[in-house]
N, C-alpha and C. Protein backbone atom coordinates (compact mmCIF):
# COMPACT_ATOMS: atom_id res chain seq x y z
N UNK A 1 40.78 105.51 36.86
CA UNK A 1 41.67 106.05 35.87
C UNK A 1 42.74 106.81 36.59
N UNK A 2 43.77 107.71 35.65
CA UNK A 2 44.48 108.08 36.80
C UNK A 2 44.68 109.65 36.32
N UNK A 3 45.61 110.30 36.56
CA UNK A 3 46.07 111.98 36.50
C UNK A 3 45.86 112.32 34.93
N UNK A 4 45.60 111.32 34.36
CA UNK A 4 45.63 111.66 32.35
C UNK A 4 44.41 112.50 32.39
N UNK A 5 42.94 111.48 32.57
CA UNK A 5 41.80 112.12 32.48
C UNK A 5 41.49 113.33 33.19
N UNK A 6 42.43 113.51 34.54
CA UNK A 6 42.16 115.06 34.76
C UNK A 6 42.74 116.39 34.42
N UNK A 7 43.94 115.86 33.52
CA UNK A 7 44.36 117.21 32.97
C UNK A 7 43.65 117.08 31.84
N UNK A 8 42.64 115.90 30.91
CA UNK A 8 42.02 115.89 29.74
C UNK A 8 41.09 117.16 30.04
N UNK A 9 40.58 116.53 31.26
CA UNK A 9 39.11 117.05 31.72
C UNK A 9 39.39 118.61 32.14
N UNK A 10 40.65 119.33 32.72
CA UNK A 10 41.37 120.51 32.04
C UNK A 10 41.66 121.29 31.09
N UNK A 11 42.04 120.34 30.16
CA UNK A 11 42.09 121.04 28.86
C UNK A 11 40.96 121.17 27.93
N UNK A 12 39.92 120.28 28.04
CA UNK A 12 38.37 120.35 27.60
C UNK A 12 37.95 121.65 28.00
N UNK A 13 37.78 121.44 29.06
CA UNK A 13 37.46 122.68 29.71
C UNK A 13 37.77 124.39 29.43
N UNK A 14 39.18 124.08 28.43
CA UNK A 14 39.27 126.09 28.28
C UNK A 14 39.37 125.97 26.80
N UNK A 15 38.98 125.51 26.22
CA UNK A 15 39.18 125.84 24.62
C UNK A 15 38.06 126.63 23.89
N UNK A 16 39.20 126.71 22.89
CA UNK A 16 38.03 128.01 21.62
C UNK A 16 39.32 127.88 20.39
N UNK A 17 38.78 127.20 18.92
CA UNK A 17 39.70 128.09 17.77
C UNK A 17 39.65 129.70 17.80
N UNK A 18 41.16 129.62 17.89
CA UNK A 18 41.75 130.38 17.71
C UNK A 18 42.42 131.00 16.80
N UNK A 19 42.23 132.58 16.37
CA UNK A 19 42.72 132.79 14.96
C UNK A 19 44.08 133.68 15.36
N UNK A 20 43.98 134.19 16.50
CA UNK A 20 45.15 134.63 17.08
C UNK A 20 46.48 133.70 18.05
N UNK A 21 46.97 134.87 18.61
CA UNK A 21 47.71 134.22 19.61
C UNK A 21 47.51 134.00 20.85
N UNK A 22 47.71 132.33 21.18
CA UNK A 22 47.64 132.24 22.95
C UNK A 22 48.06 131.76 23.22
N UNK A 23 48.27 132.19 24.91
CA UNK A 23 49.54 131.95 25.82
C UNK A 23 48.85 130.59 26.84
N UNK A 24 49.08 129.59 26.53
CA UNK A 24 48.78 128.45 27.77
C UNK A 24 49.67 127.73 28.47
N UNK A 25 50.16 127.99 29.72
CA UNK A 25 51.46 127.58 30.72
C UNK A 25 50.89 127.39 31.88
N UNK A 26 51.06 126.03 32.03
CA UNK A 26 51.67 125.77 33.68
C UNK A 26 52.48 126.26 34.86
N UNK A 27 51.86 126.82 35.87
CA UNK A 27 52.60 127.63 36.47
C UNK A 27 53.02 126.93 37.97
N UNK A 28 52.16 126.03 38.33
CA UNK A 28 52.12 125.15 39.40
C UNK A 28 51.40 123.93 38.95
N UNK A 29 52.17 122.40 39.78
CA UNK A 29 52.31 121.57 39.56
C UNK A 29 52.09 120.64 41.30
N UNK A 30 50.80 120.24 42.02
CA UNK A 30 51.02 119.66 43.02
C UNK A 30 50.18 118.57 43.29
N UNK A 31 51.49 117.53 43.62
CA UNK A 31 50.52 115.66 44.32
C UNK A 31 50.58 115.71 45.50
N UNK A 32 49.63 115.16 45.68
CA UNK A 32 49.83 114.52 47.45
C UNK A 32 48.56 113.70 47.25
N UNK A 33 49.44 112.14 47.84
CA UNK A 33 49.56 111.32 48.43
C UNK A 33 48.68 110.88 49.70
N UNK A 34 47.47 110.44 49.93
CA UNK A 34 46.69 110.59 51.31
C UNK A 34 46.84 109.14 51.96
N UNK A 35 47.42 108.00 51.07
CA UNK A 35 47.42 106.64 51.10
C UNK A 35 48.67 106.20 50.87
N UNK A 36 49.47 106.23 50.69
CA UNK A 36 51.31 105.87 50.24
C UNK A 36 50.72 104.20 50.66
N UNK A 37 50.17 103.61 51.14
CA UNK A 37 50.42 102.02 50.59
C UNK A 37 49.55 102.14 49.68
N UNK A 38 48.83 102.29 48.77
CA UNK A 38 47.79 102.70 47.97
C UNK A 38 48.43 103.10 46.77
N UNK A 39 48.80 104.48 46.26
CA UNK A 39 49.28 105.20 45.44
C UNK A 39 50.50 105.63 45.79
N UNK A 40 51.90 105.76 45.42
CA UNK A 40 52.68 106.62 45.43
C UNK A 40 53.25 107.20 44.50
N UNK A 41 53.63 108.15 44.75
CA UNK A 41 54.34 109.66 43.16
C UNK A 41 55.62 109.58 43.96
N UNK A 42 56.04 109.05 42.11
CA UNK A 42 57.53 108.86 42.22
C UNK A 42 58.12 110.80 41.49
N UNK A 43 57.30 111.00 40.55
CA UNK A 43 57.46 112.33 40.04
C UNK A 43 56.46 113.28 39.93
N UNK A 44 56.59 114.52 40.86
CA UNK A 44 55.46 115.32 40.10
C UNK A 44 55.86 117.20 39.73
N UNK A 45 56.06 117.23 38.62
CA UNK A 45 56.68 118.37 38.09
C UNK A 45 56.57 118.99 37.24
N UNK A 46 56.93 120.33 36.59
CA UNK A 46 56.98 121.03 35.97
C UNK A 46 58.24 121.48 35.07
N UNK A 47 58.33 121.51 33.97
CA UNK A 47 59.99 121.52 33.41
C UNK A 47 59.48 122.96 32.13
N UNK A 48 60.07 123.47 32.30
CA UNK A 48 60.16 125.02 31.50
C UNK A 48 61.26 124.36 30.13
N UNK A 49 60.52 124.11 28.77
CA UNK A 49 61.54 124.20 27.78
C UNK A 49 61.78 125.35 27.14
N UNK A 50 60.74 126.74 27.17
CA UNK A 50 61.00 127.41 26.85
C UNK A 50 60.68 128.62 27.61
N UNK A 51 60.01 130.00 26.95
CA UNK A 51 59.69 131.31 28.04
C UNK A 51 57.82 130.38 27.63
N UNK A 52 57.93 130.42 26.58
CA UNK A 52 56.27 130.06 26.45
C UNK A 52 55.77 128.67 26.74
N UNK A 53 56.40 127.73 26.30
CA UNK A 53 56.02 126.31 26.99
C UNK A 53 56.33 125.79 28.01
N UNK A 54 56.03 125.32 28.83
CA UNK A 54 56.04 123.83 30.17
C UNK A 54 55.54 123.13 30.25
N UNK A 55 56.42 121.78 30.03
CA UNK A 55 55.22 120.80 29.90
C UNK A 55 55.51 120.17 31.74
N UNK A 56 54.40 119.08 31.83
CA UNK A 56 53.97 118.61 33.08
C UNK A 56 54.22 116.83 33.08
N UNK A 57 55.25 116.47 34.21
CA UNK A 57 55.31 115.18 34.04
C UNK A 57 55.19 114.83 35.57
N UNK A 58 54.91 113.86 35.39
CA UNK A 58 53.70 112.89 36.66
C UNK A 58 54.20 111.12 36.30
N UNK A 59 54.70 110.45 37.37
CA UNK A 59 55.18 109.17 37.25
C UNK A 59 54.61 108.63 38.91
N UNK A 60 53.75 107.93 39.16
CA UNK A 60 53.17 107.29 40.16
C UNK A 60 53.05 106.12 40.08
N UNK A 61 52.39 105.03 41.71
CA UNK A 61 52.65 103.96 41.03
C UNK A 61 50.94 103.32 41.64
N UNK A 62 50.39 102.60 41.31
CA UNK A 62 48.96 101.98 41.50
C UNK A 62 49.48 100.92 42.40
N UNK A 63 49.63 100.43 43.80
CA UNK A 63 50.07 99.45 44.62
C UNK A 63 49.75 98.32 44.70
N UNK A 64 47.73 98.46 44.39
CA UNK A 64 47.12 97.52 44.36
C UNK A 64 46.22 97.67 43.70
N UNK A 65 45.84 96.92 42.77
CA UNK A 65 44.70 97.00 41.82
C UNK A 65 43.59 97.84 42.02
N UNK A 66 43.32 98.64 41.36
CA UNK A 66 41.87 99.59 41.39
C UNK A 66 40.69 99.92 40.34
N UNK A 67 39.62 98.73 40.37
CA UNK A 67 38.41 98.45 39.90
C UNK A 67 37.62 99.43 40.29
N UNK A 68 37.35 100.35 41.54
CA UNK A 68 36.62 101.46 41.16
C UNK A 68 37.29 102.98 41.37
N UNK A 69 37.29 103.49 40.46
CA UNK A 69 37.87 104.84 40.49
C UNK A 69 37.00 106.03 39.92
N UNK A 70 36.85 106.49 40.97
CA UNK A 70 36.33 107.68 40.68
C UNK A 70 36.93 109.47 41.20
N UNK A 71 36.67 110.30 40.05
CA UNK A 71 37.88 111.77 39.55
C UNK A 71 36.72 112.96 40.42
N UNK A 72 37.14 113.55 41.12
CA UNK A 72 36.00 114.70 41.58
C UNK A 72 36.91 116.08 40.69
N UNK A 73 36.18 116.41 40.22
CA UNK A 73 37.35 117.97 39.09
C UNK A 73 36.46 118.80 39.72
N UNK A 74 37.03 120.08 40.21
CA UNK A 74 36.72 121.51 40.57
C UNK A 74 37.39 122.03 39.61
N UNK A 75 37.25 123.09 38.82
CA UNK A 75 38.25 124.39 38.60
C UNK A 75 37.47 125.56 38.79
N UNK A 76 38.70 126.19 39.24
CA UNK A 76 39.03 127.73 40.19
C UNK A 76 39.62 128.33 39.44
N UNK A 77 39.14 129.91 39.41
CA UNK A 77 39.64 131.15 38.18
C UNK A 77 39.85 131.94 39.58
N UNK A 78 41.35 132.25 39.81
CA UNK A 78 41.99 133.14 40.51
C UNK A 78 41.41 134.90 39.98
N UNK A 79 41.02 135.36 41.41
CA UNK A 79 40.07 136.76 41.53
C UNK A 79 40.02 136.80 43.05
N UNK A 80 41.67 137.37 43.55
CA UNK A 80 42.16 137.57 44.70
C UNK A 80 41.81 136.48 45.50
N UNK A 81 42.64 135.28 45.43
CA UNK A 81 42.07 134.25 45.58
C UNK A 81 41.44 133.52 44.64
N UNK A 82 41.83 132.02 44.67
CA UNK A 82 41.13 130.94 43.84
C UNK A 82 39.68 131.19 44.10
N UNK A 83 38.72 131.20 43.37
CA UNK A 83 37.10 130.73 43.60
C UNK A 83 37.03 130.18 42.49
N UNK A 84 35.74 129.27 43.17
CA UNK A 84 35.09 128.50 42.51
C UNK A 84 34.86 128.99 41.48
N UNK A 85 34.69 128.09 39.89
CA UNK A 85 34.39 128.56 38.51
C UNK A 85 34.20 127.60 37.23
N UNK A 86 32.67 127.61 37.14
CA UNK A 86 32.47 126.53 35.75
C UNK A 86 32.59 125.40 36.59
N UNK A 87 33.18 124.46 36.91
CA UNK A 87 33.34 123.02 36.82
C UNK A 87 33.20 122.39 37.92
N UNK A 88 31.89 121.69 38.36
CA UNK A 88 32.62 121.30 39.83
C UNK A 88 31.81 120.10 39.18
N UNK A 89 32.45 118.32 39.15
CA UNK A 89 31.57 117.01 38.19
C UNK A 89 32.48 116.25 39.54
N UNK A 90 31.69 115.00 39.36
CA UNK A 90 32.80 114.07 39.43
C UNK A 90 32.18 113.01 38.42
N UNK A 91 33.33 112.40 38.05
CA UNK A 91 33.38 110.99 36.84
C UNK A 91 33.76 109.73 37.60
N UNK A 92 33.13 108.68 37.27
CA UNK A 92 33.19 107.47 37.32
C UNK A 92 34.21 107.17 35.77
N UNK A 93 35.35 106.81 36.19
CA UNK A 93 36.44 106.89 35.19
C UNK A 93 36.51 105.23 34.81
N UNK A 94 36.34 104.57 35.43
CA UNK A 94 36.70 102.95 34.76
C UNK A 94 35.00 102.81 33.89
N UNK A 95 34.09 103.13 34.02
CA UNK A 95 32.67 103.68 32.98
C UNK A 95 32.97 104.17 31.96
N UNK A 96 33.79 105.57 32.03
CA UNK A 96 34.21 106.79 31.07
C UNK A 96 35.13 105.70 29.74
N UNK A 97 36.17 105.21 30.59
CA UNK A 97 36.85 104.69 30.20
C UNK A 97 36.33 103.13 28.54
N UNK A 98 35.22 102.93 29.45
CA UNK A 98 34.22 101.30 28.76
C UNK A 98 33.55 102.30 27.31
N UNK A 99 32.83 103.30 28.13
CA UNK A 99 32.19 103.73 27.09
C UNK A 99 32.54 105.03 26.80
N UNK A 100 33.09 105.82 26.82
CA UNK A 100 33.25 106.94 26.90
C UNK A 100 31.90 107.89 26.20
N UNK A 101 31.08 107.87 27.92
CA UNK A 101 29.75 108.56 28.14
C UNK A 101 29.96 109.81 27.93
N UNK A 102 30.78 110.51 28.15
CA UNK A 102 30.98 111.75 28.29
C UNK A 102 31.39 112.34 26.76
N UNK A 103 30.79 113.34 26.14
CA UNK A 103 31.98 113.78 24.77
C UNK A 103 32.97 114.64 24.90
N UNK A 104 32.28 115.96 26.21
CA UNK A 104 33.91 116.85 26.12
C UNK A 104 35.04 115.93 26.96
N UNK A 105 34.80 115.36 27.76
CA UNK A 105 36.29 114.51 28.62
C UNK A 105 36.55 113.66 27.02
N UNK A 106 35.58 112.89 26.42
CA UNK A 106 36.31 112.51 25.15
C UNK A 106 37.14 112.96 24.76
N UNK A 107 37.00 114.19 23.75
CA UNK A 107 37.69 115.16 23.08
C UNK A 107 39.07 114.97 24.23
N UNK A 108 38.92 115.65 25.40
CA UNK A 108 39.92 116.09 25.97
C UNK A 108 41.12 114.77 26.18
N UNK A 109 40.38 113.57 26.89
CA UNK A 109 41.07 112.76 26.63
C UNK A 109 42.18 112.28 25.47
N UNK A 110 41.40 112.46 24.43
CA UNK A 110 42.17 112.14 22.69
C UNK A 110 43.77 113.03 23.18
N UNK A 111 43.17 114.36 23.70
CA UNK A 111 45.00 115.12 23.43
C UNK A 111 46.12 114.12 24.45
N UNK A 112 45.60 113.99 25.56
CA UNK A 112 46.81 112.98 26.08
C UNK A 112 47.16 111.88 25.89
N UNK A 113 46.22 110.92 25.22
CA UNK A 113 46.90 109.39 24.89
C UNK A 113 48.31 109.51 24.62
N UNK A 114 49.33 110.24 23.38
CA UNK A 114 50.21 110.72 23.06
C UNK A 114 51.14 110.75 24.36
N UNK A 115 50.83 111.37 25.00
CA UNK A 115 51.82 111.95 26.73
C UNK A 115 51.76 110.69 27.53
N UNK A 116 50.99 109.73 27.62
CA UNK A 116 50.79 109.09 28.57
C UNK A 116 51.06 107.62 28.24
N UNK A 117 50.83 106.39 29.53
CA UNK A 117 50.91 104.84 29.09
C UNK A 117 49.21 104.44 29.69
N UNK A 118 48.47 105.30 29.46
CA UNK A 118 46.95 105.08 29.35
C UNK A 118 46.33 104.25 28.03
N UNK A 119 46.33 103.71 28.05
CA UNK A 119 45.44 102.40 26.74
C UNK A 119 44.70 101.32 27.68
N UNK A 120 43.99 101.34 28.38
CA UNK A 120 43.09 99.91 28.91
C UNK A 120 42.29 100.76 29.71
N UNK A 121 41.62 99.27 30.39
CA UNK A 121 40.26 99.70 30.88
C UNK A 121 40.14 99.19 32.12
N UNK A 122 40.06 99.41 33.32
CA UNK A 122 40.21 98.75 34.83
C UNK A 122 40.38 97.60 35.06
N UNK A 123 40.97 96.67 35.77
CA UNK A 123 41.29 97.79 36.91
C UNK A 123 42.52 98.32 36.32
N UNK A 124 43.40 98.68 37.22
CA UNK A 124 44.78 100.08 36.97
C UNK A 124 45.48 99.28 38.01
N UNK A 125 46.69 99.17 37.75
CA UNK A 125 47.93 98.92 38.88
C UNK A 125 49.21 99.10 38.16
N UNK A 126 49.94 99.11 39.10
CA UNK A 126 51.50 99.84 38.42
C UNK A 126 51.75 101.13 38.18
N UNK A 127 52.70 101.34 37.59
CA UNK A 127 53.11 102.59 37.07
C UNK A 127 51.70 103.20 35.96
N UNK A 128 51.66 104.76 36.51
CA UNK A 128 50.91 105.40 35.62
C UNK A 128 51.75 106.79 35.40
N UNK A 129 51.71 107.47 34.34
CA UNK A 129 53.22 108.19 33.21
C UNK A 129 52.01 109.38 32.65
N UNK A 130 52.66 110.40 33.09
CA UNK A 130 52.38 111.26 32.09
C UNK A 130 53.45 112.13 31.65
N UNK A 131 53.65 112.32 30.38
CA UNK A 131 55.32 112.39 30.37
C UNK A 131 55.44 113.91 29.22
N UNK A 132 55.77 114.86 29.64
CA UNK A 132 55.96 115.65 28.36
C UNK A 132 54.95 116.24 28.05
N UNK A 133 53.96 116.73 28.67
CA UNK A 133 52.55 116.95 28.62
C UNK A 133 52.44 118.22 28.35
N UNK A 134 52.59 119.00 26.95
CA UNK A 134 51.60 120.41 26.76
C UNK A 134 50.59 120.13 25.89
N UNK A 135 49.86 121.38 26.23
CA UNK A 135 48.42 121.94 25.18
C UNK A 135 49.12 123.10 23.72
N UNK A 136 48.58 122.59 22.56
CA UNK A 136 49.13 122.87 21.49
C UNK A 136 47.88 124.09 21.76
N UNK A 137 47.84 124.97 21.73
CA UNK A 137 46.69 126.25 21.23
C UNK A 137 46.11 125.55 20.39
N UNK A 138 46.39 125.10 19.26
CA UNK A 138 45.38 124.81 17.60
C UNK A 138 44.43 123.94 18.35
N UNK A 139 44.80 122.97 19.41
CA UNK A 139 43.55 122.31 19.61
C UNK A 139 42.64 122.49 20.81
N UNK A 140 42.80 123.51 21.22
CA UNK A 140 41.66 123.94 22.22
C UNK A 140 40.48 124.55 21.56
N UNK A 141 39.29 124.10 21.36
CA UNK A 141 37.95 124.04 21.55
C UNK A 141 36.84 124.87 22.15
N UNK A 142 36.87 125.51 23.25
CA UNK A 142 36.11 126.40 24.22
C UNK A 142 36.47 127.32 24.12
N UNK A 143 35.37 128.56 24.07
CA UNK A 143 36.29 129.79 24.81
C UNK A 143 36.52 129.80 26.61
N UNK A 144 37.45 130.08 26.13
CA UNK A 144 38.12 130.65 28.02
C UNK A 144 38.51 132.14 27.97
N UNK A 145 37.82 132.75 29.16
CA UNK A 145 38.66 134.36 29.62
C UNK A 145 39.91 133.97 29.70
N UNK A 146 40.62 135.28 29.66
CA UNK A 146 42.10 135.67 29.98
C UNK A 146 42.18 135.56 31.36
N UNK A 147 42.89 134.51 32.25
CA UNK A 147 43.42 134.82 33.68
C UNK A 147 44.20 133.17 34.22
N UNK A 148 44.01 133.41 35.30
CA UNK A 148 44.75 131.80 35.98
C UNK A 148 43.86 131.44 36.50
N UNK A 149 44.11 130.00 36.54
CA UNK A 149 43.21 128.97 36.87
C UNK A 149 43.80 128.09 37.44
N UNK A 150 43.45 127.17 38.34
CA UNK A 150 43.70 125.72 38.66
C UNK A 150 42.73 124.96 38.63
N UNK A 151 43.46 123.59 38.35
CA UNK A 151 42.12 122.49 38.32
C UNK A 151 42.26 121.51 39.46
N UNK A 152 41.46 120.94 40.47
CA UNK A 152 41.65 120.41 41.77
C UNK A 152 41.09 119.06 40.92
N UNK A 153 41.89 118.00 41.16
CA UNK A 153 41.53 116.67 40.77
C UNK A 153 41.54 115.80 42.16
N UNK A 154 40.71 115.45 42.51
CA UNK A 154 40.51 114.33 43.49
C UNK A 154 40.43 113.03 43.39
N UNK A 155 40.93 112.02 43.74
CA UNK A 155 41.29 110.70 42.88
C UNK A 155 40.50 109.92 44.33
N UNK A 156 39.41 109.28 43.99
CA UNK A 156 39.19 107.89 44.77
C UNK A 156 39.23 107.01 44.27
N UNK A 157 39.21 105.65 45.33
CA UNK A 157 39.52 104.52 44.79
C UNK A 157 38.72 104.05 45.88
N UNK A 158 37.98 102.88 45.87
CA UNK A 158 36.58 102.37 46.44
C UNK A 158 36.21 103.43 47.40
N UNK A 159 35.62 104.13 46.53
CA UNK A 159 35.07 105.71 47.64
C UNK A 159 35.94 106.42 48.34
N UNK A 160 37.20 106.15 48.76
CA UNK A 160 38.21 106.37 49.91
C UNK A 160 39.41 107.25 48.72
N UNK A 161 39.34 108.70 49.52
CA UNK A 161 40.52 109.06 48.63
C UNK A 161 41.75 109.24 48.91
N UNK A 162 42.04 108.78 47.82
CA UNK A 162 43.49 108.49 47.47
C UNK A 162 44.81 109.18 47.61
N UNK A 163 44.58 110.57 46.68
CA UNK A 163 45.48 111.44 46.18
C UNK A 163 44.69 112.80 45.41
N UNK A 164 45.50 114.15 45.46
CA UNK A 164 44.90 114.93 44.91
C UNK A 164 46.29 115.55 44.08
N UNK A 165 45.61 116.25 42.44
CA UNK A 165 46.45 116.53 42.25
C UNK A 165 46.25 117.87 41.68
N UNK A 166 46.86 119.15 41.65
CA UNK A 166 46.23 120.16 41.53
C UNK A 166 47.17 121.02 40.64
N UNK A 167 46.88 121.43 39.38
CA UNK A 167 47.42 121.77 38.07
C UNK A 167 46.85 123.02 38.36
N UNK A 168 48.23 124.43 38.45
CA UNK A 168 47.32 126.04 38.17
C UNK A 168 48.47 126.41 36.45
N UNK A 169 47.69 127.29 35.63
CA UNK A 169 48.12 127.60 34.94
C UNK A 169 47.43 128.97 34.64
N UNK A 170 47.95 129.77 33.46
CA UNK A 170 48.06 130.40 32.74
C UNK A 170 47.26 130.73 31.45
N UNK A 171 46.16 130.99 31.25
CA UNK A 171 45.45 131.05 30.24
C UNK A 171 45.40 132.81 29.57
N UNK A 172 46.22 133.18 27.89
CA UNK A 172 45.66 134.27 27.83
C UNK A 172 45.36 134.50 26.36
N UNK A 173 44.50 135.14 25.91
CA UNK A 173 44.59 135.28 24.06
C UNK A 173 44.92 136.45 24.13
N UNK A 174 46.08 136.97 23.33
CA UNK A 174 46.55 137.98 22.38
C UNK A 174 45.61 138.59 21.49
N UNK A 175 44.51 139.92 22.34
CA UNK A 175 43.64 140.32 21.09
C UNK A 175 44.47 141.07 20.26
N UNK A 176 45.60 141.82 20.46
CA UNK A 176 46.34 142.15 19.27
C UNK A 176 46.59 141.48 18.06
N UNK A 177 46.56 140.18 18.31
CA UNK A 177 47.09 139.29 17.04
C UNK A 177 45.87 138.83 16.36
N UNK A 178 44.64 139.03 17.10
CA UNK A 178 43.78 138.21 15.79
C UNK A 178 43.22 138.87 15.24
């Protein structure tokens, strides 16, 4: 699969209804590339439309067909320094993808179809798009503490990895407002 399921598997990850206000922003945005005949990122960025939103767009390209792919997700809650926190999985994503074994990457998945040109099921080649990509508050699910975080996505492709791509943001609820 490609960069969709790991910001899904991101945004699964910090939710809770919410009756107040919260602040969720992207603050850093980074690819790299370990294979350039393999994978290459044509875009990987961050665009500020407002003080409170940024969304995240990602345009890469699949070189050569990839039948097995598998996502290693860490996330890290910054406490003078990133450490380790909650999440360390890896997914077999062209599986996820057949059956979708998993229910929270489900859920999480559902918010990006919208952002992305993700609709099929392995292998993957060509262009993969994630375009315009925020988290609406109403639909986060989990509770999450107030602080920053990043999520470390590790992308293989027949065991051998690929690319990593590493999303830090901004997580905070407004107990004044609820």
């Amino acid at each position: 699969m490609r960069f969709v399921l790991s910001v899904c598997v991101l945004l699964g990850v910090f939710a809770l209804n919410f009756n107040g206000a919260v602040v969720f922003r992207f603050t850093n945005f980074v690819c790299m590339s370990y294979n350039e005949s393999w994978f290459k990122f044509h875009q990987c960025r961050l665009k500020a439309i407002s003080r409170e939103k940024v969304v995240l767009n990602m345009n890469g390209t699949i070189l050569h067909a990839a039948h097995k792919i598998h996502l290693q997700v860490k996330l890290f809650k910054k406490a003078s320094g990133f450490k380790p926190w909650l999440l360390d999985t890896r997914i077999d994503v062209c599986h996820f993808v057949r059956t979708n074994y998993d229910p929270a990457v489900k859920i999480v998945f559902s918010l990006f179809k919208e952002f992305s040109n993700f609709n099929h099921t392995c292998p993957y080649v060509g262009p993969q798009i994630v375009k315009d990509f925020y988290l609406r508050h109403e639909l986060i699910l989990l509770p999450v503490p107030t602080g920053e975080y990043m999520l470390s996505l590790r992308w293989l492709f027949d065991q051998k990895l690929q690319f990593d791509t590493n999303v830090s943001y901004v997580f905070v609820e407004d107990m004044k407002k609820t």
